[in-house]
PDB file of N, CA and C in Angstrom:
ATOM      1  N   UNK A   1      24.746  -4.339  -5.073  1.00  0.00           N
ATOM      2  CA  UNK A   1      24.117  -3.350  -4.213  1.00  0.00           C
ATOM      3  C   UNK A   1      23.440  -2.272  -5.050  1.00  0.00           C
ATOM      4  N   UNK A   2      22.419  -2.127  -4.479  1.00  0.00           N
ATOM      5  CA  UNK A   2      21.573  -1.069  -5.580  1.00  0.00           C
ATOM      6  C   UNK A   2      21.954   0.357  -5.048  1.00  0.00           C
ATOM      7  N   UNK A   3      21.891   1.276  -5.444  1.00  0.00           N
ATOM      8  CA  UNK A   3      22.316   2.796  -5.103  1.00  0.00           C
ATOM      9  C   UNK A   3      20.824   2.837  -4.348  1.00  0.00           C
ATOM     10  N   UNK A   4      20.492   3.954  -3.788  1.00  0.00           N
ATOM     11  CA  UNK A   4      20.032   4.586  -3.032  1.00  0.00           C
ATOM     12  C   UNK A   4      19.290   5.594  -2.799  1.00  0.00           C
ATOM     13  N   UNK A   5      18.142   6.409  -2.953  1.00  0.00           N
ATOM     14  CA  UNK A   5      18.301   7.241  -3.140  1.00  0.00           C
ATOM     15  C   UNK A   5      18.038   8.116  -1.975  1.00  0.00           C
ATOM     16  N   UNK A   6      18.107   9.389  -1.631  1.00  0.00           N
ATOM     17  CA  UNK A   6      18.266  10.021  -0.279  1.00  0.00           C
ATOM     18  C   UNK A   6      16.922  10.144   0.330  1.00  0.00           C
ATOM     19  N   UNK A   7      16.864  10.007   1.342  1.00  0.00           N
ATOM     20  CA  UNK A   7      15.413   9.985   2.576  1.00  0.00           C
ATOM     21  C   UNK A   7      15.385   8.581   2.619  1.00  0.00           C
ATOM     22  N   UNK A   8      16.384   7.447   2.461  1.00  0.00           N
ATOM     23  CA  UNK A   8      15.934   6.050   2.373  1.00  0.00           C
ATOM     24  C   UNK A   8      16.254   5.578   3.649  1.00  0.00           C
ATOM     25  N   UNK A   9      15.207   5.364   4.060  1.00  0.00           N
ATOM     26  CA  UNK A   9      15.229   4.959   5.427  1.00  0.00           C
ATOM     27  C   UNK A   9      16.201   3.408   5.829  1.00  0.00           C
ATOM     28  N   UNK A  10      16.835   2.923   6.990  1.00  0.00           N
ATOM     29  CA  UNK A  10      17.513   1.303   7.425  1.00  0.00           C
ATOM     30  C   UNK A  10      16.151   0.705   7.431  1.00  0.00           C
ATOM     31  N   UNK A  11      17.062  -0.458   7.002  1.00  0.00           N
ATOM     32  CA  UNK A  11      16.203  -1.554   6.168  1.00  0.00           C
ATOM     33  C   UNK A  11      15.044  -1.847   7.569  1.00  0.00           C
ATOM     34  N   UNK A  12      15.617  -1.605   8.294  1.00  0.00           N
ATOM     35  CA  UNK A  12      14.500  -1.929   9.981  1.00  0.00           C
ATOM     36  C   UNK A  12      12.959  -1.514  10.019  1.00  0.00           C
ATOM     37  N   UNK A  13      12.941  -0.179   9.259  1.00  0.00           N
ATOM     38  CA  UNK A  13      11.955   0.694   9.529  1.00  0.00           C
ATOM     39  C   UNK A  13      10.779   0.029   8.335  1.00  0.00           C
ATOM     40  N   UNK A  14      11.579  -0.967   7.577  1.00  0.00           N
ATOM     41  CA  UNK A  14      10.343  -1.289   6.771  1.00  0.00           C
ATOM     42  C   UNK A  14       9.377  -2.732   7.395  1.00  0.00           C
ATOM     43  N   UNK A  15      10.252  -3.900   8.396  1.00  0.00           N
ATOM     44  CA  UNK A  15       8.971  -4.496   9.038  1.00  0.00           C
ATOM     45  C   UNK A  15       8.499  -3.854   9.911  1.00  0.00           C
ATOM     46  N   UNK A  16       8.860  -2.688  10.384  1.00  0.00           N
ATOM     47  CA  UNK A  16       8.021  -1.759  11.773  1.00  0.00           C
ATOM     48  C   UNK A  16       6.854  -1.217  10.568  1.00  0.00           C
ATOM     49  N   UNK A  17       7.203  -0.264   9.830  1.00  0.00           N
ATOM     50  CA  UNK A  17       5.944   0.272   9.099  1.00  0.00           C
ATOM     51  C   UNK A  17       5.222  -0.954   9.076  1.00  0.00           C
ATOM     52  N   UNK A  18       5.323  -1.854   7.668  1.00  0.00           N
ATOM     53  CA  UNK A  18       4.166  -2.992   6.929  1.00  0.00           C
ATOM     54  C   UNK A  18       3.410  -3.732   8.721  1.00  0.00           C
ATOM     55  N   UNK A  19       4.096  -3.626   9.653  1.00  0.00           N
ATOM     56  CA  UNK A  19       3.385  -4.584  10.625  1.00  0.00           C
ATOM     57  C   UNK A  19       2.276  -3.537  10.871  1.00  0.00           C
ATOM     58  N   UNK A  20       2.787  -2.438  11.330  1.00  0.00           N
ATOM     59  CA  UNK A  20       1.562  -1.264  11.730  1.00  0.00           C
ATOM     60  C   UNK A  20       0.675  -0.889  10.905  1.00  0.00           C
ATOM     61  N   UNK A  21       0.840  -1.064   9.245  1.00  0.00           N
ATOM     62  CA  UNK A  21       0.206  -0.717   8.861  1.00  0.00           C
ATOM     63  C   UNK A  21      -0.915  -1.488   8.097  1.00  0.00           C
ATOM     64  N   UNK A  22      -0.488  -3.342   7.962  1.00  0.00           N
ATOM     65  CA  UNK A  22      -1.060  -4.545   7.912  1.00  0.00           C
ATOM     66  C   UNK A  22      -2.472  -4.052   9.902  1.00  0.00           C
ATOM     67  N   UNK A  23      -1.717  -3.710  10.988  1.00  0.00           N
ATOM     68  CA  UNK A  23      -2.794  -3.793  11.700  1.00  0.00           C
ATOM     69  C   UNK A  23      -3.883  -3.001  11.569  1.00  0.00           C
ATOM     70  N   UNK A  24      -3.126  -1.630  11.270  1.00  0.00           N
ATOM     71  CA  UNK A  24      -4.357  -0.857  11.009  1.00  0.00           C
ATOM     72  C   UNK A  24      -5.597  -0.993   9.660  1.00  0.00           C
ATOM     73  N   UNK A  25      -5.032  -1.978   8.178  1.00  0.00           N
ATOM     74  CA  UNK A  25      -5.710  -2.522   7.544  1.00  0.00           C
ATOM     75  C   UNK A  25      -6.912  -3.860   8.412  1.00  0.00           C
ATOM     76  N   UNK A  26      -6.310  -3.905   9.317  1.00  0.00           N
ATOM     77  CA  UNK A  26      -6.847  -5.225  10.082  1.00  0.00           C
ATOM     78  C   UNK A  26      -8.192  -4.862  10.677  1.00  0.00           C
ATOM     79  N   UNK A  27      -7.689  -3.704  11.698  1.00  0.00           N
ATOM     80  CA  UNK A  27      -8.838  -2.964  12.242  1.00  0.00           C
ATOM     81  C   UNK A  27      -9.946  -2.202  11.452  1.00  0.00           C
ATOM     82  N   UNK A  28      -9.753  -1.639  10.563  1.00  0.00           N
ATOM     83  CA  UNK A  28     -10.111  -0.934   9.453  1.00  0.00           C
ATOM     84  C   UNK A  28     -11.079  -1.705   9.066  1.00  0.00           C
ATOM     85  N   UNK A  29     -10.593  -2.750   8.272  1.00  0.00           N
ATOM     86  CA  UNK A  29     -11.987  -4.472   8.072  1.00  0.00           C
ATOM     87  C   UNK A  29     -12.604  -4.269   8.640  1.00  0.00           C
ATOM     88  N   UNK A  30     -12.320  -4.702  10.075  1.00  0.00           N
ATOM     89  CA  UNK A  30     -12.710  -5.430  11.421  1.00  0.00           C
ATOM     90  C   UNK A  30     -14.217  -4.366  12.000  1.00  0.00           C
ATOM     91  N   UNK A  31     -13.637  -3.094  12.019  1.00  0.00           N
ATOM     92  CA  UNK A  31     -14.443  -2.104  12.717  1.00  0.00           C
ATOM     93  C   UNK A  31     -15.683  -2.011  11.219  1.00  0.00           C
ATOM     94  N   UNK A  32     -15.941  -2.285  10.146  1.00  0.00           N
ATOM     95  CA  UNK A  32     -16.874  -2.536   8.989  1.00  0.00           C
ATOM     96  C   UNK A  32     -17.046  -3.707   8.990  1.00  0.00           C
ATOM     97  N   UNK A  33     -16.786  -5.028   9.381  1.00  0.00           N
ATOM     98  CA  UNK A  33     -17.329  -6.250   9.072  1.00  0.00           C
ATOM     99  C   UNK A  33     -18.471  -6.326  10.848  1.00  0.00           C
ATOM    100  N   UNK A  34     -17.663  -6.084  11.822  1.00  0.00           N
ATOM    101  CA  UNK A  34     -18.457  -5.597  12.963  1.00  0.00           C
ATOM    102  C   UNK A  34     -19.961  -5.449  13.236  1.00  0.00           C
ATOM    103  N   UNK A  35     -19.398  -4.173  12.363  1.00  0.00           N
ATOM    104  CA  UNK A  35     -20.838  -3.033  12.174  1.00  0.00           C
ATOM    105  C   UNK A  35     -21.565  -3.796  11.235  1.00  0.00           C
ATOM    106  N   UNK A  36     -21.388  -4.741  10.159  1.00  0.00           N
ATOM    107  CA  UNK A  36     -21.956  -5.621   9.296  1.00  0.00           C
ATOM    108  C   UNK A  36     -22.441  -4.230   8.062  1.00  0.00           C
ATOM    109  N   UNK A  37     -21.210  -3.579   8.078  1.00  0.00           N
ATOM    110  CA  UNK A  37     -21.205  -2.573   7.070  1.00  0.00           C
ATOM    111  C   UNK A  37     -20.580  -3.271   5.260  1.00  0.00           C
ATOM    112  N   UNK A  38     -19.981  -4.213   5.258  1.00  0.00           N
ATOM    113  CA  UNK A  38     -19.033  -4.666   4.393  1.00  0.00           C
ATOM    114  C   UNK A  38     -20.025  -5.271   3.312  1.00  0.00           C
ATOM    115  N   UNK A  39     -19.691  -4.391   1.785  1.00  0.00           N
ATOM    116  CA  UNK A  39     -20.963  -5.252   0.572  1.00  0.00           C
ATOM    117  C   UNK A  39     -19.662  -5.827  -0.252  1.00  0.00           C
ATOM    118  N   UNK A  40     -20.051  -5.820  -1.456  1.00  0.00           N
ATOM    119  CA  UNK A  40     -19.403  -6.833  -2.120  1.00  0.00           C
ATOM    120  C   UNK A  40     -18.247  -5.777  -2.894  1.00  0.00           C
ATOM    121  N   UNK A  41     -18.739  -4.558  -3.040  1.00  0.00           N
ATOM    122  CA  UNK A  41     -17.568  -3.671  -3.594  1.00  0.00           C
ATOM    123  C   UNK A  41     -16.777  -2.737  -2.478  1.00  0.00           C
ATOM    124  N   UNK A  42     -17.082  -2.926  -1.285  1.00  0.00           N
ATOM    125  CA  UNK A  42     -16.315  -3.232  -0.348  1.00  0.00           C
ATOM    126  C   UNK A  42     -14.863  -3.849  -0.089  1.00  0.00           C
ATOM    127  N   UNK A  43     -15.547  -5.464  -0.449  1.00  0.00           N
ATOM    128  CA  UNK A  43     -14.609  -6.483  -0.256  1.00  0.00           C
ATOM    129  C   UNK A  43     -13.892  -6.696  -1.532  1.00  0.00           C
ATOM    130  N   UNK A  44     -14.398  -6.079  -2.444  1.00  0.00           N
ATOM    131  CA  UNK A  44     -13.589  -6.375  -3.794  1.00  0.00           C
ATOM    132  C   UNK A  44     -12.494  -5.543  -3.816  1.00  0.00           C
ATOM    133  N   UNK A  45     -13.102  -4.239  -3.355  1.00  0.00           N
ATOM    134  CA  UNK A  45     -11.754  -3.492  -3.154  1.00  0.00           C
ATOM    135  C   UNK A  45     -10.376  -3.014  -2.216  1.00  0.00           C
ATOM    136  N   UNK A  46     -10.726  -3.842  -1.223  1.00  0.00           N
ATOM    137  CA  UNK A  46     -10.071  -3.985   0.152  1.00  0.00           C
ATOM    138  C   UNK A  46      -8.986  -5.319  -0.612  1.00  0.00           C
ATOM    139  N   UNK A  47      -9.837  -6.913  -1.476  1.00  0.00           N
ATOM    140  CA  UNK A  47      -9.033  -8.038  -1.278  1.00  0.00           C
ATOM    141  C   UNK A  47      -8.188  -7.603  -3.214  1.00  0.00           C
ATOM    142  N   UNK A  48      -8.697  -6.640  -3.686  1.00  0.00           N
ATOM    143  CA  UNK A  48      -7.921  -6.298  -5.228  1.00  0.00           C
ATOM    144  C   UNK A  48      -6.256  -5.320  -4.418  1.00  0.00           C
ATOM    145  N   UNK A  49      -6.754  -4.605  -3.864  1.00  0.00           N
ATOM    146  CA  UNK A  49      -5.347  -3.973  -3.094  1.00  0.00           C
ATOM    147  C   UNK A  49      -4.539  -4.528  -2.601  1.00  0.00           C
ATOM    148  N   UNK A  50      -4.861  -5.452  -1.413  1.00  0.00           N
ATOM    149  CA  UNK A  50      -4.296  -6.705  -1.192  1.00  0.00           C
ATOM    150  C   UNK A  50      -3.377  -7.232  -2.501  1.00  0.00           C
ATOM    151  N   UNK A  51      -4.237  -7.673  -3.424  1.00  0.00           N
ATOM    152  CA  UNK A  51      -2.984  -8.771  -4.217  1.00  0.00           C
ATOM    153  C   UNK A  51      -2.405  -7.684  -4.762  1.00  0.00           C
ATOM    154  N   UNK A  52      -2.814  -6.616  -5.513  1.00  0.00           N
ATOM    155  CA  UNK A  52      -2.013  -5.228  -5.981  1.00  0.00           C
ATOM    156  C   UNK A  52      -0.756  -4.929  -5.266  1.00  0.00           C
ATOM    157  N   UNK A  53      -0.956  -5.110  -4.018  1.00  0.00           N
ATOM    158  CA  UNK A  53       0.045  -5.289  -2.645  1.00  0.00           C
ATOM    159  C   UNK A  53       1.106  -6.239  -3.293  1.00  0.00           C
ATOM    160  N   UNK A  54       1.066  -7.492  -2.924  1.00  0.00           N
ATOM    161  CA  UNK A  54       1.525  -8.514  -2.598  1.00  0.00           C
ATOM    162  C   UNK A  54       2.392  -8.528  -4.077  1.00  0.00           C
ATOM    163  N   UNK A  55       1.779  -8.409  -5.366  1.00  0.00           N
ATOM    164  CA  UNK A  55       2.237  -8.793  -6.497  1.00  0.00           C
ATOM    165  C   UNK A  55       3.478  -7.638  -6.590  1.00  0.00           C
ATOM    166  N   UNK A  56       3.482  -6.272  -6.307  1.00  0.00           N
ATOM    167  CA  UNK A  56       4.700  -5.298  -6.194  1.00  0.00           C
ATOM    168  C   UNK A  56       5.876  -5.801  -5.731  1.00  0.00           C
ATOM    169  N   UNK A  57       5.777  -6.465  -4.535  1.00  0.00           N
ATOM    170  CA  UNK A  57       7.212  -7.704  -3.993  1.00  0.00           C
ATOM    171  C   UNK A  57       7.228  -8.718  -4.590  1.00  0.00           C
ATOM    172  N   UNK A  58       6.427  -9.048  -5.506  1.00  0.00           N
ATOM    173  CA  UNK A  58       7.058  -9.757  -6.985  1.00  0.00           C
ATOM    174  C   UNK A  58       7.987  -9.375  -7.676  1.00  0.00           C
ATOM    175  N   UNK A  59       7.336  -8.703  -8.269  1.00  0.00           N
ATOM    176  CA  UNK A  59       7.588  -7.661  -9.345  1.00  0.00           C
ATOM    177  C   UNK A  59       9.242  -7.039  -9.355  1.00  0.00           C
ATOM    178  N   UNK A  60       9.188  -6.189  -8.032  1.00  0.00           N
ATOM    179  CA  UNK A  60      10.426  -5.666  -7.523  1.00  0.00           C
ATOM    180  C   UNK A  60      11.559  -6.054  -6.984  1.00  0.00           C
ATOM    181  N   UNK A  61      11.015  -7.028  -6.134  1.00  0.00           N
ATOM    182  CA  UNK A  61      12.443  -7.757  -5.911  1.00  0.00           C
ATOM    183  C   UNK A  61      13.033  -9.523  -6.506  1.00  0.00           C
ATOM    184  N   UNK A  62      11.989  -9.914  -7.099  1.00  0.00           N
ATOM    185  CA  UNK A  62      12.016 -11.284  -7.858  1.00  0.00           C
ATOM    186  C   UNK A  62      12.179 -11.027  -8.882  1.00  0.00           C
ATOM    187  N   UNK A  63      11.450 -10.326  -9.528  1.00  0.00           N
ATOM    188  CA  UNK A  63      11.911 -10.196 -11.282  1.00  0.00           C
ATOM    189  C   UNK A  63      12.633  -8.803 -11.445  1.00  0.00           C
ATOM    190  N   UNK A  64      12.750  -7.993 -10.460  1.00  0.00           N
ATOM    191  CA  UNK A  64      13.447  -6.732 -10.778  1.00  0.00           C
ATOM    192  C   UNK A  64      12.753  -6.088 -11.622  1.00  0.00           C
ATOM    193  N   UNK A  65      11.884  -5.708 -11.970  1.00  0.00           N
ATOM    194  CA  UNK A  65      11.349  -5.027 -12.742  1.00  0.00           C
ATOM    195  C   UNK A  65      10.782  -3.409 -12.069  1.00  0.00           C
ATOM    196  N   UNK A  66      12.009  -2.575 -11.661  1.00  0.00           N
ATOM    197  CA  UNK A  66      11.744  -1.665 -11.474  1.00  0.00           C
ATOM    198  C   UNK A  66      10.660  -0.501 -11.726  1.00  0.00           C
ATOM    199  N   UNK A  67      11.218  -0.151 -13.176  1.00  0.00           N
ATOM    200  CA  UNK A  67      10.078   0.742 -13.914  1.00  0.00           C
ATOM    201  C   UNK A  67       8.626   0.027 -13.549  1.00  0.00           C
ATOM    202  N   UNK A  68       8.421  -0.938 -14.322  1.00  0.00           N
ATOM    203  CA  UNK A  68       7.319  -2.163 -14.110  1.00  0.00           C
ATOM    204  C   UNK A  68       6.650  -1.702 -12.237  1.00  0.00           C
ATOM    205  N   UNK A  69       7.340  -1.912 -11.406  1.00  0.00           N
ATOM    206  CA  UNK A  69       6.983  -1.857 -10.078  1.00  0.00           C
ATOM    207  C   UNK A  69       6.304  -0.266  -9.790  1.00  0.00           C
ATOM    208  N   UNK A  70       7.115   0.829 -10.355  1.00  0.00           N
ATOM    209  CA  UNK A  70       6.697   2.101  -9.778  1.00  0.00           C
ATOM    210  C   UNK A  70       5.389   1.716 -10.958  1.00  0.00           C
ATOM    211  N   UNK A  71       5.276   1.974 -11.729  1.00  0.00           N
ATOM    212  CA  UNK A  71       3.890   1.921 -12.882  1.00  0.00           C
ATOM    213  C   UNK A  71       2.758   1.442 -12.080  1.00  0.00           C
ATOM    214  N   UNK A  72       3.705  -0.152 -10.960  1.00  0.00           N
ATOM    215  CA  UNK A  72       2.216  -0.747 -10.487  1.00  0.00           C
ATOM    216  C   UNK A  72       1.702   0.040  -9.393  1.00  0.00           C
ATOM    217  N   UNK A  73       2.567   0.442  -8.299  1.00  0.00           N
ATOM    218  CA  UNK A  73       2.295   1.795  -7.216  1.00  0.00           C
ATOM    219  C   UNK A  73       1.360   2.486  -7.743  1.00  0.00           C
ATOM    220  N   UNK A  74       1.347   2.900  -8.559  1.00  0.00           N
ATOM    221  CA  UNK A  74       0.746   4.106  -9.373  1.00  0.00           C
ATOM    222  C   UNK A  74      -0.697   3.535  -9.635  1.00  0.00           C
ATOM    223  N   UNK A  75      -0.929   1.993  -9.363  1.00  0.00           N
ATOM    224  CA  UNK A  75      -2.106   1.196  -9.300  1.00  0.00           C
ATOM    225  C   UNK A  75      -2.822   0.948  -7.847  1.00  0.00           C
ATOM    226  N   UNK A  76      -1.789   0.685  -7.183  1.00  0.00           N
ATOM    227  CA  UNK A  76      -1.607   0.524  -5.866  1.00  0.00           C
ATOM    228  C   UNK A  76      -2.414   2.149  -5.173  1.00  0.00           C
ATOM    229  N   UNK A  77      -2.092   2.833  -5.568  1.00  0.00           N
ATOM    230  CA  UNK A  77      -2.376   3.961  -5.286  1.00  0.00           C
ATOM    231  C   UNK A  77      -3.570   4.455  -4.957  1.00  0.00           C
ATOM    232  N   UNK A  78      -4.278   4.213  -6.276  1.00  0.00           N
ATOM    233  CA  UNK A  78      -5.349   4.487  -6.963  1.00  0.00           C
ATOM    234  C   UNK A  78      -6.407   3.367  -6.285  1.00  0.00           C
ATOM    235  N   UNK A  79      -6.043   2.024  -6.120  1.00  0.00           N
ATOM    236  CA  UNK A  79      -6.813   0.973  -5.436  1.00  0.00           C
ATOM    237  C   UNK A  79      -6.821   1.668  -3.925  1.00  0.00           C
ATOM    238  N   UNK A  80      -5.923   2.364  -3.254  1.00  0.00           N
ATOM    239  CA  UNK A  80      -5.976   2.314  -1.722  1.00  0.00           C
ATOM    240  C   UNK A  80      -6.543   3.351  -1.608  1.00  0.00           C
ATOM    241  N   UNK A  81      -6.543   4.791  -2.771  1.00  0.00           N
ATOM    242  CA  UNK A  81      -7.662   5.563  -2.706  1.00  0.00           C
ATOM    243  C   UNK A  81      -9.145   5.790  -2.337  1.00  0.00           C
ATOM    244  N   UNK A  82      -9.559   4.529  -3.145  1.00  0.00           N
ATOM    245  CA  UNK A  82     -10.937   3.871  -3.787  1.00  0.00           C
ATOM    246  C   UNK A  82     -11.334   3.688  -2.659  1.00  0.00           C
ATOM    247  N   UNK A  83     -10.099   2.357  -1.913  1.00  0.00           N
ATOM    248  CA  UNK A  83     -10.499   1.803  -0.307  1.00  0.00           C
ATOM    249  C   UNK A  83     -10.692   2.816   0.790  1.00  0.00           C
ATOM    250  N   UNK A  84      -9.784   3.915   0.647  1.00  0.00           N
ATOM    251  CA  UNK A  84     -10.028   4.875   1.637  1.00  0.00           C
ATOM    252  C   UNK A  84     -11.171   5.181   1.376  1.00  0.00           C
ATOM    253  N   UNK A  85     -11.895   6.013   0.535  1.00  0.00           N
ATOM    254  CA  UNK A  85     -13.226   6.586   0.266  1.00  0.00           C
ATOM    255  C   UNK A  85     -14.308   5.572   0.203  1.00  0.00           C
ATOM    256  N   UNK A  86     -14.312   4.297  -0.010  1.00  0.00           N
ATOM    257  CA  UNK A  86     -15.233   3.373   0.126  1.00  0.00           C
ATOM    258  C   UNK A  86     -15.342   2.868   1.604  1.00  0.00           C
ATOM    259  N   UNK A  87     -14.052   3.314   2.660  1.00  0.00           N
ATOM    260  CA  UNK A  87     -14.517   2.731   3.533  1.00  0.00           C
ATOM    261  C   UNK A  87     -14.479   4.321   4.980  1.00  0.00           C
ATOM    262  N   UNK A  88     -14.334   4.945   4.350  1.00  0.00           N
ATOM    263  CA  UNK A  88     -15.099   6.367   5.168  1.00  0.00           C
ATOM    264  C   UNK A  88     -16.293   6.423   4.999  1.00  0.00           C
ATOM    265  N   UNK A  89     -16.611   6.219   3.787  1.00  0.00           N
ATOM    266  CA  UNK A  89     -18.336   6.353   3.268  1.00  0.00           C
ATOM    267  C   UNK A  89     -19.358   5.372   4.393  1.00  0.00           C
ATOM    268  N   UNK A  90     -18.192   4.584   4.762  1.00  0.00           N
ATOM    269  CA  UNK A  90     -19.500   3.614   5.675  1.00  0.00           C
ATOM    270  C   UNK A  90     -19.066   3.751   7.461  1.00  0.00           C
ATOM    271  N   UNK A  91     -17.634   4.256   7.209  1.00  0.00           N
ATOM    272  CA  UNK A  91     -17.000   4.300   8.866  1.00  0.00           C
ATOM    273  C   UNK A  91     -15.729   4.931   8.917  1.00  0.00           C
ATOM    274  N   UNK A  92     -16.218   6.681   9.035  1.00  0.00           N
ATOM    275  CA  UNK A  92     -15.123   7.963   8.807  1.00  0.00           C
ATOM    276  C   UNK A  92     -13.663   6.878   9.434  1.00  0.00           C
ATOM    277  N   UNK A  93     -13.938   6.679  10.607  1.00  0.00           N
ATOM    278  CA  UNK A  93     -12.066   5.710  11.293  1.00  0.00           C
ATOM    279  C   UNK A  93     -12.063   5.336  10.648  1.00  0.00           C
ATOM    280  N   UNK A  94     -12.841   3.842  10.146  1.00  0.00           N
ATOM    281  CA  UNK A  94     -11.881   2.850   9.119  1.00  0.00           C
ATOM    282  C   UNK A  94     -11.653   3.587   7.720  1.00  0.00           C
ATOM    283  N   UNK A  95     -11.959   4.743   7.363  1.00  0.00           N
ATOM    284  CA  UNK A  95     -11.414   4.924   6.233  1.00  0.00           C
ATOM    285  C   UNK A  95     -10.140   6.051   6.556  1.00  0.00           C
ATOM    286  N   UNK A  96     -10.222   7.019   7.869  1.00  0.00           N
ATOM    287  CA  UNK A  96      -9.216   7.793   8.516  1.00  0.00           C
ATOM    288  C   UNK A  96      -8.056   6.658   8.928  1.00  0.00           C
ATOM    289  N   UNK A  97      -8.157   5.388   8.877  1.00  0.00           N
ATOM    290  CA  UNK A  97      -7.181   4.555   9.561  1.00  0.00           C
ATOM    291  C   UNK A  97      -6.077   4.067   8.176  1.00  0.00           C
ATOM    292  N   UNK A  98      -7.003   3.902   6.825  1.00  0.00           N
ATOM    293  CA  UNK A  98      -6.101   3.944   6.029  1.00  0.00           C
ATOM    294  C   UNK A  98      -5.332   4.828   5.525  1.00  0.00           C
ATOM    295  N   UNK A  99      -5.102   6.041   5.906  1.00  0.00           N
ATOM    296  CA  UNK A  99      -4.123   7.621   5.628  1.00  0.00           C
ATOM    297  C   UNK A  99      -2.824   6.776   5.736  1.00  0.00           C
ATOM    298  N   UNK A 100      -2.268   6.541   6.685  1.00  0.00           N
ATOM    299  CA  UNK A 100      -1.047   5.909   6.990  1.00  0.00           C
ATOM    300  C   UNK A 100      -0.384   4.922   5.603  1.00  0.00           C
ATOM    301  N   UNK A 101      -1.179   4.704   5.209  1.00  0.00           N
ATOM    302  CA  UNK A 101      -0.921   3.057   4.256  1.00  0.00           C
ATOM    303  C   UNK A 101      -0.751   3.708   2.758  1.00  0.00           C
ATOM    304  N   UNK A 102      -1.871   4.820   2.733  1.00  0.00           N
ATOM    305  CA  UNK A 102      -1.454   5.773   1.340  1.00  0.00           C
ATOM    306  C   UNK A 102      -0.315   6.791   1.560  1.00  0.00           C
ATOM    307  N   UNK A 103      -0.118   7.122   2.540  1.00  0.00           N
ATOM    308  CA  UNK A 103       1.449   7.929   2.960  1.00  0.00           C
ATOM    309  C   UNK A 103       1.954   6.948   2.588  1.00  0.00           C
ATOM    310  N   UNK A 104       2.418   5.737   3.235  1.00  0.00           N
ATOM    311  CA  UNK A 104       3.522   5.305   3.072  1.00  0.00           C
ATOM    312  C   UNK A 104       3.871   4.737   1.498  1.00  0.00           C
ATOM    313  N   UNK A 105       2.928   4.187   1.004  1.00  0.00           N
ATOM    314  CA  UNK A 105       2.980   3.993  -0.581  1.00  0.00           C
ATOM    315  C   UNK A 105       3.524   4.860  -1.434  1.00  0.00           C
ATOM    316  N   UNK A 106       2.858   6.226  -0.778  1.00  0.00           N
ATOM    317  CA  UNK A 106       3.608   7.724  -1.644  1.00  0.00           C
ATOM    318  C   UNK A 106       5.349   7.169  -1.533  1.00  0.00           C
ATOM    319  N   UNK A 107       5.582   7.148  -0.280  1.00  0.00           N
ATOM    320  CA  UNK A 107       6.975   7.338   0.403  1.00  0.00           C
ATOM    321  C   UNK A 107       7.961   6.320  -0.640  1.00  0.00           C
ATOM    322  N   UNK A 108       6.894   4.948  -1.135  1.00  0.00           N
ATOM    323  CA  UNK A 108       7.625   3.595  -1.384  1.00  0.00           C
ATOM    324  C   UNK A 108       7.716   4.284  -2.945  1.00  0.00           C
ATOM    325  N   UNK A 109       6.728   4.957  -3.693  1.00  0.00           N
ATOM    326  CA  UNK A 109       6.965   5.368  -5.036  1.00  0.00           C
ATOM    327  C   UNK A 109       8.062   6.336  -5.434  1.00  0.00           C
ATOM    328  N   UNK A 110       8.257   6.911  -4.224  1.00  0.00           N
ATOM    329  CA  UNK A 110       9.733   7.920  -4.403  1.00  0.00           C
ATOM    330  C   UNK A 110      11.065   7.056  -4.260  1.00  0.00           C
ATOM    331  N   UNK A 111      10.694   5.832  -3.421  1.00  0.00           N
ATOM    332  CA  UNK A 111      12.021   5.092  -3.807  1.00  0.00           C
ATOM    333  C   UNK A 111      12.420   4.301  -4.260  1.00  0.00           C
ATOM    334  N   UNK A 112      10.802   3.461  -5.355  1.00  0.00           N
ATOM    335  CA  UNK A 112      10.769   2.932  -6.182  1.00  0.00           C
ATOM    336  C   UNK A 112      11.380   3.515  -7.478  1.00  0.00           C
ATOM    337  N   UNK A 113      11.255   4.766  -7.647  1.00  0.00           N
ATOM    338  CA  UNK A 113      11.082   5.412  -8.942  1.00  0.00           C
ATOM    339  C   UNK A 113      12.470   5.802  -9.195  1.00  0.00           C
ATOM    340  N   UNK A 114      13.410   6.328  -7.855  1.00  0.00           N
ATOM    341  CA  UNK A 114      14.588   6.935  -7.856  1.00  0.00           C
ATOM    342  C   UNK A 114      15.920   5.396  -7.652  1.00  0.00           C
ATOM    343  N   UNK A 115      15.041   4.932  -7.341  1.00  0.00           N
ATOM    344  CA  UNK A 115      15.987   3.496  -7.204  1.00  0.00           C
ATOM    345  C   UNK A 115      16.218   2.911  -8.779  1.00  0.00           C
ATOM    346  N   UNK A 116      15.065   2.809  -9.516  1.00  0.00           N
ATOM    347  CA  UNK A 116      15.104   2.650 -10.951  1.00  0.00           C
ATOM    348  C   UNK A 116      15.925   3.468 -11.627  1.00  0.00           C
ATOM    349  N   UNK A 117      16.022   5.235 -11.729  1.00  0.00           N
ATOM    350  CA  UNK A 117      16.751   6.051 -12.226  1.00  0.00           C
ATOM    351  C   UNK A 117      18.008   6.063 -11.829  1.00  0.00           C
ATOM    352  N   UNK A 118      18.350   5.558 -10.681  1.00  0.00           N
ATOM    353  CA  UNK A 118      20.046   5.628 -10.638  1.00  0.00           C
ATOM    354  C   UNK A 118      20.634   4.420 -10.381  1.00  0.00           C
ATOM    355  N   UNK A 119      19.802   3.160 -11.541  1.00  0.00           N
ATOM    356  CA  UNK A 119      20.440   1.860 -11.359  1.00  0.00           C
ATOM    357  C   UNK A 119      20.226   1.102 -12.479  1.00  0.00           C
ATOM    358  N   UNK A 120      19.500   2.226 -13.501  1.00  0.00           N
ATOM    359  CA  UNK A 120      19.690   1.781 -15.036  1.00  0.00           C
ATOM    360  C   UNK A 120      20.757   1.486 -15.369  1.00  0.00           C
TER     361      UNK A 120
END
């Protein structure tokens, strides 16, 4: 059992977030591919976050590589930034729709980071 660190939410609240916040990535696309707003650094940076995504639940819970995992957040971050401002620039909502997804990343790096420090 890994320690814990405080504000850590039951394990419940994490498929409620990723579902809501996978839809609002959904819509976000959706409302720019629509509008036939979507170029190629667009999509590069919407499908690089994505695997940036996906590879962190590698990382963290397959190989354990804690430290390794918060470092990649800290990538993660910076990619969902990019996406926010690349996709306000073409459609203020779809880029106001990703706020939620960079909150919660903040939220995942505080318990990435504190989960590492009290399980060295």
């Amino acid at each position: 059992m890994l320690q814990k660190p405080p504000l850590s939410p039951p394990g419940i609240v994490f498929p409620i977030m990723w579902t809501i916040i996978y839809i609002l990535m959904g819509v976000s696309y959706g409302r720019l591919k629509i509008n036939e707003l979507i170029d190629s650094n667009v999509k590069f940076i919407y499908y690089l976050q994505l695997f940036v995504n996906a590879m962190w639940s590698i990382f963290f819970f397959v190989l354990k590589w804690r430290l390794f995992s918060f470092i990649w957040l800290i990538l993660l971050i910076i990619c969902v930034i990019i996406m926010i401002i690349s996709f306000y620039k073409k459609d203020k909502i779809a880029g106001i729709l990703q706020i939620p997804y960079l909150l919660w990343i903040f939220f995942a790096s505080y318990l990435n980071l504190f989960i590492y420090l009290l399980n060295r």
